[in-house]
Protein backbone atom coordinates (compact mmCIF):
# COMPACT_ATOMS: atom_id res chain seq x y z
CA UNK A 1 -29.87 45.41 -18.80
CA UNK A 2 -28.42 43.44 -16.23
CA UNK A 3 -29.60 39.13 -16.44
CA UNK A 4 -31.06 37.55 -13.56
CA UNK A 5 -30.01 34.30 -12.50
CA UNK A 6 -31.67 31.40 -11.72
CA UNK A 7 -30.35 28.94 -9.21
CA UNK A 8 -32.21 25.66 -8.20
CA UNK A 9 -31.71 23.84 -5.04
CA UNK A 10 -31.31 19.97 -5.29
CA UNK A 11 -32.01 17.71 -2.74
CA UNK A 12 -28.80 15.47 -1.69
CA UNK A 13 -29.19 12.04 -2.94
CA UNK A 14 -29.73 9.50 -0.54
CA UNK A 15 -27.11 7.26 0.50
CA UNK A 16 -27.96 3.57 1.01
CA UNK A 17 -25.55 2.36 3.37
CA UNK A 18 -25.63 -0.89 2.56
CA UNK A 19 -24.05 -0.61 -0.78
CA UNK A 20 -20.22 0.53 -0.75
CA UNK A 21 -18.33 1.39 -3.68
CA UNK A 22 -15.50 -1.07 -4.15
CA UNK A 23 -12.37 -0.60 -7.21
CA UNK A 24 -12.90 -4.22 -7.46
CA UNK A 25 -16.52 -4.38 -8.08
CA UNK A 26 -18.45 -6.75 -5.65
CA UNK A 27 -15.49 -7.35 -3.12
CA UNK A 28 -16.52 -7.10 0.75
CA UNK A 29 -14.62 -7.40 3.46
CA UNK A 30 -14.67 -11.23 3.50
CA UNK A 31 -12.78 -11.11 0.20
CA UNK A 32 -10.74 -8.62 1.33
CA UNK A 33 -9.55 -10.40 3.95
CA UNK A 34 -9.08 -13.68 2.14
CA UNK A 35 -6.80 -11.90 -0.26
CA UNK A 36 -4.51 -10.01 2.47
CA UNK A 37 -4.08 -13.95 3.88
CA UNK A 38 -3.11 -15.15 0.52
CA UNK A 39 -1.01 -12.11 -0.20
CA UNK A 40 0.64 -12.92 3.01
CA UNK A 41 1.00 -16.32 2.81
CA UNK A 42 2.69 -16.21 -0.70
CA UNK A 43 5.06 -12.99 1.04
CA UNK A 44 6.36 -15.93 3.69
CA UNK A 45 6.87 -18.37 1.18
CA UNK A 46 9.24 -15.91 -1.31
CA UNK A 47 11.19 -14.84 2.28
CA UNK A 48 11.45 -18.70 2.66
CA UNK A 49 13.45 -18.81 -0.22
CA UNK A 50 15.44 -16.23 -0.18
CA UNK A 51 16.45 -17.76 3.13
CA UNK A 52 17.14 -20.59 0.99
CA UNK A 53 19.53 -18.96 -1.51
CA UNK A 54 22.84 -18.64 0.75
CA UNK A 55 24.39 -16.28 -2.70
CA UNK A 56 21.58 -14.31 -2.72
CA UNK A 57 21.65 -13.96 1.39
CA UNK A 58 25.37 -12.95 1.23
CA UNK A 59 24.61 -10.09 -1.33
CA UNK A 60 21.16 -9.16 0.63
CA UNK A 61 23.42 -8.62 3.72
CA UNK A 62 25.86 -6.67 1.81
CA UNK A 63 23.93 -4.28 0.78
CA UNK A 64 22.35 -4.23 4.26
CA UNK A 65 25.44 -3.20 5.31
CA UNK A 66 25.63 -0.38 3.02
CA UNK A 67 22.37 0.99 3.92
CA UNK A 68 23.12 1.05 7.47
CA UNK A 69 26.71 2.39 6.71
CA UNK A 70 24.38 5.40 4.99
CA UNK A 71 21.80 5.34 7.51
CA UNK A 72 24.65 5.62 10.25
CA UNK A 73 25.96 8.88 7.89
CA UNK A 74 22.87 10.54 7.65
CA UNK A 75 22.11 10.33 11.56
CA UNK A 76 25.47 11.38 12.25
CA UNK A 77 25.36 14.57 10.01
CA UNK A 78 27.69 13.49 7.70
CA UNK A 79 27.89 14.60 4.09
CA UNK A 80 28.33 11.80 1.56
């Protein structure tokens, strides 16, 4: 005997647009935005000084140079 089955049809819940779903709980777009300025901010200040360290400028451009060296390789076709 074959069994019958039963399906039910749910209404969609209704979405209340006013309420957004947020990983860090009651953040809006006002916090949001006062973070990326402080995230900023605190990104000039480390470039600052890194400016500031002439050793660690000569290795940062040294390695520059590498990557460009590769960069310059891979546009080229070259095999390394």
């Amino acid at each position: 005997m074959a069994i019958k089955k039963t399906t039910t049809k749910s209404t969609p819940a209704k979405k209340n647009s006013s309420v957004g779903i947020s990983i860090l709980g009651s953040s809006n777009k006002t916090d949001m935005k006062k973070w990326e300025i402080e995230s900023a901010m605190s990104t000039l200040q480390r470039a600052s000084d890194i400016q500031k360290n002439s050793k660690l400028m000569n290795d940062i451009k040294k390695l520059a140079a590498e990557k460009a060296k590769e960069f310059t390789n891979i546009a080229s076709g070259k095999k390394f």
